[in-house]
Protein backbone atom coordinates (compact mmCIF):
# COMPACT_ATOMS: atom_id res chain seq x y z
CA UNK A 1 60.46 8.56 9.65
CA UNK A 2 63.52 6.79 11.21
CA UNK A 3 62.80 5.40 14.52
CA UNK A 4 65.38 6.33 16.93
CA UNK A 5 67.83 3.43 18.65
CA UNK A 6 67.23 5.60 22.04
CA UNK A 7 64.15 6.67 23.53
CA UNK A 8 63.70 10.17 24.87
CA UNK A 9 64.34 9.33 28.67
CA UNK A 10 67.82 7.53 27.22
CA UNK A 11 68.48 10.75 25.19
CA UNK A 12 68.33 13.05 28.36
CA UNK A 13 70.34 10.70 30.42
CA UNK A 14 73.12 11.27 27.94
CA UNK A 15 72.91 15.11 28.09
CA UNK A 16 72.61 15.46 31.47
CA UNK A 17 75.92 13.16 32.07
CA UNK A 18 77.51 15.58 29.13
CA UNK A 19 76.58 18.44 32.05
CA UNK A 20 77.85 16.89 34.59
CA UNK A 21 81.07 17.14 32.74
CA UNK A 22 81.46 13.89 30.79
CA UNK A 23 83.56 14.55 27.26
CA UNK A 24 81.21 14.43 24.40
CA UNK A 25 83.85 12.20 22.26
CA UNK A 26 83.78 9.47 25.58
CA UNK A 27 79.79 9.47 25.72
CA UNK A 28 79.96 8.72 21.74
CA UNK A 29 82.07 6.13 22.64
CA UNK A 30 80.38 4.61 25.37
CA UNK A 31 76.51 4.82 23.87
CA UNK A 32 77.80 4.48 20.38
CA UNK A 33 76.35 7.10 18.41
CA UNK A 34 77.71 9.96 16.65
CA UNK A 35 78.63 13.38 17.45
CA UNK A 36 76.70 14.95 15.35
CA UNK A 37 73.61 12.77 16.78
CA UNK A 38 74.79 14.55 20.32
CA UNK A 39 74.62 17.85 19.03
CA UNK A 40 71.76 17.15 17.30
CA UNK A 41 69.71 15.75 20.56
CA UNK A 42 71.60 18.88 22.28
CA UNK A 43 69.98 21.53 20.35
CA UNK A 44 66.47 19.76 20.40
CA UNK A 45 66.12 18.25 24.06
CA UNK A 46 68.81 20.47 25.82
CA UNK A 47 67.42 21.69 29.20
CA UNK A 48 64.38 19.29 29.89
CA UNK A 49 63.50 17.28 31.52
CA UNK A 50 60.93 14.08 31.48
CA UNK A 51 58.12 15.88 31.48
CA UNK A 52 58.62 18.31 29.21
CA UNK A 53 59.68 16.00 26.80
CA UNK A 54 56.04 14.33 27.27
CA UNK A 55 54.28 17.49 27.04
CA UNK A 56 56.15 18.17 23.99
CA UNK A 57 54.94 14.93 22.65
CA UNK A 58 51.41 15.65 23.42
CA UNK A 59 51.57 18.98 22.01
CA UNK A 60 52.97 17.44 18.64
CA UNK A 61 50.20 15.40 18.35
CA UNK A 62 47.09 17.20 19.43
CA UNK A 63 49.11 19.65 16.16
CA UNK A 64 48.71 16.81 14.24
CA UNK A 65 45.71 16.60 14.88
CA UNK A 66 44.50 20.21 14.48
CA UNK A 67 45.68 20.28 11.06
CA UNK A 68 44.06 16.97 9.93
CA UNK A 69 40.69 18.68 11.33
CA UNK A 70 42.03 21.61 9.24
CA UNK A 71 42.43 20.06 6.03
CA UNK A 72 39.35 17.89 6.35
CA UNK A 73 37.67 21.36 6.76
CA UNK A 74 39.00 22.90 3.93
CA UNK A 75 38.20 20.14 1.75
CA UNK A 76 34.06 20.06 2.73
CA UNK A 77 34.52 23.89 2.05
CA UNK A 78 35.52 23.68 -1.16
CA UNK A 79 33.11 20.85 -2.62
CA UNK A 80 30.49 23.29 -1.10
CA UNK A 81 31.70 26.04 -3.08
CA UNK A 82 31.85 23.76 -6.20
CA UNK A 83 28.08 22.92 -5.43
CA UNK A 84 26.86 26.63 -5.03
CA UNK A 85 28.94 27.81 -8.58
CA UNK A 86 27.55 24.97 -10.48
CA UNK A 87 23.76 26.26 -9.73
């Protein structure tokens, strides 16, 4: 995955000067990204705030890491149903 020019903290700044009433087509400008980048960020990160983006982030990864435990659990499952059919 693409790693973003602007790190979440950056990203909020940005929306939260868009709130205050900043055009979106002068933010563009000034932090030289795209609108559809804006919108994009809008629609994800819209409404928080520093911490919830970090709690977000830990939530993604203890996910992450859920489903790897998952899948690993799965997997032993099913070589110990391939041992019990073979006998």
């Amino acid at each position: 995955m693409k790693k973003s020019r602007y790190s979440e903290a950056q990203i909020v700044s940005i929306l939260k000067e868009a709130e205050n009433g900043v055009p979106v087509s002068e933010l563009c400008r000034m932090h030289g990204m795209s609108s559809a980048a804006f919108y994009q960020w809008r629609s994800k990160y819209g409404g928080m705030d520093a911490s919830l983006i970090s709690e977000m982030k830990q939530l993604q990864a203890e996910n992450t890491r859920l489903k790897r435990m998952y899948a690993d659990m799965a997997m032993q499952n099913e070589l110990v149903k391939e041992a019990l059919a073979k006998k």
